[in-house]
C-alpha atoms as a PDB file:
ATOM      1  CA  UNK A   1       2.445  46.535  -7.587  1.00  0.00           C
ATOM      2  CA  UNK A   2       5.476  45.390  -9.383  1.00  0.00           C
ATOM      3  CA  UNK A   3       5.613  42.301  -8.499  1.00  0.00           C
ATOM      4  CA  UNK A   4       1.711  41.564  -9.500  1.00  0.00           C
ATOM      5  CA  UNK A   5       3.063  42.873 -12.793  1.00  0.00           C
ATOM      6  CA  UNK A   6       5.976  40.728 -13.231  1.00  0.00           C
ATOM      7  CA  UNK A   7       3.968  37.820 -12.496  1.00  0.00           C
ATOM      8  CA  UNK A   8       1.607  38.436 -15.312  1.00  0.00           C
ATOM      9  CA  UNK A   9       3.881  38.963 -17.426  1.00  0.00           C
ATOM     10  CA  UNK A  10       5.172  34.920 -16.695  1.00  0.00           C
ATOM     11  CA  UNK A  11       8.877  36.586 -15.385  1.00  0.00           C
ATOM     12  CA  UNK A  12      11.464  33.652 -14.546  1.00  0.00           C
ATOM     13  CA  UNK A  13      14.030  36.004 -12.270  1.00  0.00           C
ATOM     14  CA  UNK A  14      13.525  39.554 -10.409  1.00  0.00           C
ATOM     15  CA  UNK A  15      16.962  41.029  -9.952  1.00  0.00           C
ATOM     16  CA  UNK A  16      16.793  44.221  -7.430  1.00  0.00           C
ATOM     17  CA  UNK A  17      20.542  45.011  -7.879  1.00  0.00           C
ATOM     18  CA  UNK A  18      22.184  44.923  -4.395  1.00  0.00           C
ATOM     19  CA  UNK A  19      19.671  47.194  -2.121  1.00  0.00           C
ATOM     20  CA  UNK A  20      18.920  45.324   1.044  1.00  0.00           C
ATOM     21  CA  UNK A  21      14.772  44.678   0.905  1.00  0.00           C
ATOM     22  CA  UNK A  22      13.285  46.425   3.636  1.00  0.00           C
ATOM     23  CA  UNK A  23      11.914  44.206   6.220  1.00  0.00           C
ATOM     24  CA  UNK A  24       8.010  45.395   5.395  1.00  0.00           C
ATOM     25  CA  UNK A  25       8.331  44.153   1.806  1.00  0.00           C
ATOM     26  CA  UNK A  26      10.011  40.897   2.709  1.00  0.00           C
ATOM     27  CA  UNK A  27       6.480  38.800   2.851  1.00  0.00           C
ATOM     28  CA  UNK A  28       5.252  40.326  -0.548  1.00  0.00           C
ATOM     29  CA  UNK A  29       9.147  39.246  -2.589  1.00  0.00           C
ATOM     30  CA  UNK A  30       9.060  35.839  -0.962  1.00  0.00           C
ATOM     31  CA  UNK A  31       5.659  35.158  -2.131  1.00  0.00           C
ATOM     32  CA  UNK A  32       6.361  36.511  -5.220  1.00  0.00           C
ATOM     33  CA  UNK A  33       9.730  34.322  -5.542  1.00  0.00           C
ATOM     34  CA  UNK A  34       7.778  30.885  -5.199  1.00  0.00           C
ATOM     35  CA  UNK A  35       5.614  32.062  -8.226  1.00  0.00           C
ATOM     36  CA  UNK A  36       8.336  33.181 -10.525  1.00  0.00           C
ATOM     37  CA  UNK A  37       9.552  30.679 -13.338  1.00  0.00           C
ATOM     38  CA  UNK A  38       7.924  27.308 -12.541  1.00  0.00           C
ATOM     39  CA  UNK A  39       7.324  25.075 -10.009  1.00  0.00           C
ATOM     40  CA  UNK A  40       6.464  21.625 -10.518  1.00  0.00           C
ATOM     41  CA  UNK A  41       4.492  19.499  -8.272  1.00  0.00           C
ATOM     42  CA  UNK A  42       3.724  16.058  -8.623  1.00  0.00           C
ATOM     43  CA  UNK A  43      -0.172  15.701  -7.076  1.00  0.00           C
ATOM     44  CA  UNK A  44      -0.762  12.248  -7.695  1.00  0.00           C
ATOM     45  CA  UNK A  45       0.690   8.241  -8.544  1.00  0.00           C
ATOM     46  CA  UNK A  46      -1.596   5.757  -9.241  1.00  0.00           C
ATOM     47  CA  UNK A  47      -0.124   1.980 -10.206  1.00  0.00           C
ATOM     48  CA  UNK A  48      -0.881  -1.690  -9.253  1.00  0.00           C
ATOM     49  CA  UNK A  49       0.525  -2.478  -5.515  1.00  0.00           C
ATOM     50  CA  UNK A  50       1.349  -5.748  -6.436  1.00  0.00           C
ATOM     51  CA  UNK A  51       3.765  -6.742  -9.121  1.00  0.00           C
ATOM     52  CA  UNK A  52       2.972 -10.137 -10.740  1.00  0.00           C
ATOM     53  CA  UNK A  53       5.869  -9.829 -13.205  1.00  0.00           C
ATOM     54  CA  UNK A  54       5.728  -8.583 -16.884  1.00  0.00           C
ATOM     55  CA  UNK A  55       7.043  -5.936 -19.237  1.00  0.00           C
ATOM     56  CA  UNK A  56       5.845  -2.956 -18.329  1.00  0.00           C
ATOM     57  CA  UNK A  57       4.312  -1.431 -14.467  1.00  0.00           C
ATOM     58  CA  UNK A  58       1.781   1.163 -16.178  1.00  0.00           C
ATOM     59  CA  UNK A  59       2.367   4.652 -13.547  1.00  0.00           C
ATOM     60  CA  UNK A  60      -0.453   7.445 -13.823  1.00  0.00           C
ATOM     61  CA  UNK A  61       0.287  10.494 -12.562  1.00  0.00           C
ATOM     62  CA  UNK A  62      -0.404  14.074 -12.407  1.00  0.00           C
ATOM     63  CA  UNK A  63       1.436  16.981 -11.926  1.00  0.00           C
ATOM     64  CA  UNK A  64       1.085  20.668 -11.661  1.00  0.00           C
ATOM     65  CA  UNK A  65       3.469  23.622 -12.696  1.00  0.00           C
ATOM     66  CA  UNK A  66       2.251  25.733  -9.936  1.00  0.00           C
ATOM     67  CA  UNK A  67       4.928  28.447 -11.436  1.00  0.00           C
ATOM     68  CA  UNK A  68       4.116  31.001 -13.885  1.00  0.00           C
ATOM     69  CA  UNK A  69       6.365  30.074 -16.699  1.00  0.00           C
ATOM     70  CA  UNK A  70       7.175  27.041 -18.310  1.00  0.00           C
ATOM     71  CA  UNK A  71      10.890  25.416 -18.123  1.00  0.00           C
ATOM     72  CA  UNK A  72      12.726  26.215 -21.264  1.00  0.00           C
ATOM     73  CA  UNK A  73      15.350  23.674 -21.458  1.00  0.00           C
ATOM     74  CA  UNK A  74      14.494  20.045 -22.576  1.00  0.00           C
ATOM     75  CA  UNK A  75      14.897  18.221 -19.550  1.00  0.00           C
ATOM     76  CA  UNK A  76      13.531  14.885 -19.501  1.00  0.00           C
ATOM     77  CA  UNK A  77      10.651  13.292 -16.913  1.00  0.00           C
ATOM     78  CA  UNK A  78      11.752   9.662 -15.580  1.00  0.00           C
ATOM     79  CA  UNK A  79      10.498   7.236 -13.125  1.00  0.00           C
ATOM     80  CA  UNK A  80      12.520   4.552 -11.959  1.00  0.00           C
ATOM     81  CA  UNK A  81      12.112   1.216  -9.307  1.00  0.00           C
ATOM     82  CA  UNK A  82      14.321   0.969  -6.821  1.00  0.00           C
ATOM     83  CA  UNK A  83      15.669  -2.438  -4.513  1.00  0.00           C
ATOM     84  CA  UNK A  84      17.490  -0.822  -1.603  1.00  0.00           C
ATOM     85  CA  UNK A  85      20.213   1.155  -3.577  1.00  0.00           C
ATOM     86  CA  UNK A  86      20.409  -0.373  -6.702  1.00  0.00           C
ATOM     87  CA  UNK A  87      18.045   0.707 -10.232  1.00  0.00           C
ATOM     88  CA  UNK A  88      16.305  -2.727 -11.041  1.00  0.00           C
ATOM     89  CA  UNK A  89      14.260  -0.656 -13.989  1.00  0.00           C
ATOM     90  CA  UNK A  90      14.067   3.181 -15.132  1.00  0.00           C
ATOM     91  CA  UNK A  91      12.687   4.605 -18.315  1.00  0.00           C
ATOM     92  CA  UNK A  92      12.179   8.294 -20.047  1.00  0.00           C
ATOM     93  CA  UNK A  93       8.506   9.453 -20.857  1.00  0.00           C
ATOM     94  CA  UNK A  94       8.332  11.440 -24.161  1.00  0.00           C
ATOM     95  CA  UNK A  95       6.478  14.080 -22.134  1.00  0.00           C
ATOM     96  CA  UNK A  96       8.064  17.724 -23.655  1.00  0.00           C
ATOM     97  CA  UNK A  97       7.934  19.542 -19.907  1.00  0.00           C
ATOM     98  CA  UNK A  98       8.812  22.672 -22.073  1.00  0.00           C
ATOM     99  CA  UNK A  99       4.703  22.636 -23.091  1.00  0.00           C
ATOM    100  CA  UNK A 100       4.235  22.366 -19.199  1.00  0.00           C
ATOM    101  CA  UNK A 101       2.931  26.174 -19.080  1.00  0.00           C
ATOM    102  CA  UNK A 102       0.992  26.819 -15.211  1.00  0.00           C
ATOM    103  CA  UNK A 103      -1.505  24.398 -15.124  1.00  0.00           C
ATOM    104  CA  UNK A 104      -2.372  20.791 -14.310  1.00  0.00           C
ATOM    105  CA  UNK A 105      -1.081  17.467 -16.834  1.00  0.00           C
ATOM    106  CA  UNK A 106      -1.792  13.884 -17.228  1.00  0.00           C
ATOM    107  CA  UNK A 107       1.130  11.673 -17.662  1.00  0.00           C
ATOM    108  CA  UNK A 108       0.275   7.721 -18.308  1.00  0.00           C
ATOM    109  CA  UNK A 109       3.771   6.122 -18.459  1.00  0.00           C
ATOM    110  CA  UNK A 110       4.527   1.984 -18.917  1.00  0.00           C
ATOM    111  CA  UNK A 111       7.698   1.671 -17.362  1.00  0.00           C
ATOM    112  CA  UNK A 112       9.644  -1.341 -18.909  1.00  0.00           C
ATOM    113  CA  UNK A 113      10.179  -3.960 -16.421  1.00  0.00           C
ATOM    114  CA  UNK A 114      12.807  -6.794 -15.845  1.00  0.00           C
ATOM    115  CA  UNK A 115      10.159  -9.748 -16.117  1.00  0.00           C
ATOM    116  CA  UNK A 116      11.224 -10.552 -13.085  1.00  0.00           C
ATOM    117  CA  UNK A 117      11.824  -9.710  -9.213  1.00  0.00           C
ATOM    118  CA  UNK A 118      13.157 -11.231  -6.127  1.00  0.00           C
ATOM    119  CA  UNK A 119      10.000 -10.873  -3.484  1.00  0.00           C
ATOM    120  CA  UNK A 120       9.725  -7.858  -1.532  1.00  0.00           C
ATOM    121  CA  UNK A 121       9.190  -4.078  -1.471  1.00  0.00           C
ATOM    122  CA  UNK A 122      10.730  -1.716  -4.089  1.00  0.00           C
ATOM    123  CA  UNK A 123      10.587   1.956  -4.234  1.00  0.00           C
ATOM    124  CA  UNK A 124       9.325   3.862  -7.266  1.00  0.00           C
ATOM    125  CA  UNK A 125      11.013   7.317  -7.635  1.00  0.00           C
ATOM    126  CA  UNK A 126      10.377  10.007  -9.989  1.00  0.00           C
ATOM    127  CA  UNK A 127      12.877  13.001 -11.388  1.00  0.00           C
ATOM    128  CA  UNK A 128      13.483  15.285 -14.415  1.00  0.00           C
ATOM    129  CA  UNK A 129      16.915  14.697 -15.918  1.00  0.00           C
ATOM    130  CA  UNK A 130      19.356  16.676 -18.017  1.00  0.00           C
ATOM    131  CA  UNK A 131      20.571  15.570 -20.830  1.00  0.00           C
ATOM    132  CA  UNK A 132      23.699  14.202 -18.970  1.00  0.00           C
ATOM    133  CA  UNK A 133      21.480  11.747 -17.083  1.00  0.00           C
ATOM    134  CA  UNK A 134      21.532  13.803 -14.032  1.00  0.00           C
ATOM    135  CA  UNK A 135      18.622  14.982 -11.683  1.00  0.00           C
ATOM    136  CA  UNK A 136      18.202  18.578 -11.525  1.00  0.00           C
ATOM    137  CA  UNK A 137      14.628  19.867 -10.833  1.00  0.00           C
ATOM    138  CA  UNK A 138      13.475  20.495  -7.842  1.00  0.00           C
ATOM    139  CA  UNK A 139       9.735  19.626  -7.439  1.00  0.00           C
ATOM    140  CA  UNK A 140       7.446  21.104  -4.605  1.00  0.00           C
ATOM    141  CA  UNK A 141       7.182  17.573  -3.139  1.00  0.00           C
ATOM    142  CA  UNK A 142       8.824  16.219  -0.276  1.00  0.00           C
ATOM    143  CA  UNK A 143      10.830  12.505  -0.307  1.00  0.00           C
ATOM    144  CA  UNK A 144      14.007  14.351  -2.311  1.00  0.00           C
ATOM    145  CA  UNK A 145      16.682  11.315  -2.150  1.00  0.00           C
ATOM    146  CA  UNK A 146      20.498  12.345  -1.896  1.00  0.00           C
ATOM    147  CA  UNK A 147      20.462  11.203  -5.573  1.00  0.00           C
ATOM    148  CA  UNK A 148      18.269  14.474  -6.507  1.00  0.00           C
ATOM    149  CA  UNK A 149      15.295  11.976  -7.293  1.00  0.00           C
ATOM    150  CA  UNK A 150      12.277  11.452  -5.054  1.00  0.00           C
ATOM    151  CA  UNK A 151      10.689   8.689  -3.813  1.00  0.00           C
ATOM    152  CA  UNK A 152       6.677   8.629  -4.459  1.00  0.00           C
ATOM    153  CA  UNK A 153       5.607   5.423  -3.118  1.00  0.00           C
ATOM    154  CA  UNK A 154       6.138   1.760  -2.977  1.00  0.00           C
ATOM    155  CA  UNK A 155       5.421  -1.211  -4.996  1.00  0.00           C
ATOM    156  CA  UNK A 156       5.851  -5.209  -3.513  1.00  0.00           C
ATOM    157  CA  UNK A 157       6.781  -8.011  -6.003  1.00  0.00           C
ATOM    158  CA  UNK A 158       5.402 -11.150  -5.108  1.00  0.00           C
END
């Protein structure tokens, strides 16, 4: 139908003006909603579970836009280690998510590192800023933080 259509044809929105949808079509417009425009999901983190100090924590990941378009604006993939509330290091891949069409990519990241920590656990967390700074994507990942970043997983520095 029309909705198959639109999602070949990589549509972002579907606008049906203001008619209700009748309740026998409601299953077919939600599913095709979660395909529309893209829809990032972040599959896998691999990195050390121990932090012996250094410059860099090397993160591997990969992540799927699961959508059917890419994201046009140039918002920017970041990963950053977290002590309880405070940022103890963050950094900015050069990643250009706008190539991200539906599909599965490979991002190897060294995150620069304080050479440093106090003993303990830290939290590694993972968003896609604007160019303000601010988190704004929503992945298809649960662990969505009231800062609008999500924690992936844990690191201990020893």
């Amino acid at each position: 139908g029309i909705f198959d259509w639109a999602v070949k044809q990589h549509a972002s929105t579907i606008n049906l003006k203001s008619r209700a949808i009748p309740s026998d079509y409601r299953p077919i417009v939600d599913d095709a909603l979660t395909k529309l425009g893209y829809r990032f999901r972040l599959a896998s983190l691999s990195h050390e579970s121990v932090w012996d100090g250094g410059q860099t924590l090397r993160l591997n990941s990969t992540w799927y836009n699961e959508g059917i378009a890419p994201i046009y604006l140039p918002y920017t993939l970041a990963f950053r280690v977290m002590d309880s509330n405070m940022v103890v290091a963050q950094g900015n891949t050069a990643d250009d998510i706008r190539r991200w069409l539906p599909g599965v990519y490979q991002v190897s990241y060294a995150l620069p590192m304080p050479g440093r920590l106090a003993k303990g656990q830290y939290a590694i967390e993972v968003s896609m800023l604007d160019k303000s700074g601010a988190a704004r994507i929503n992945f298809a990942n649960e662990g969505k933080q009231s800062s609008g970043w999500y924690r992936v997983s844990t690191i201990t520095a020893r």
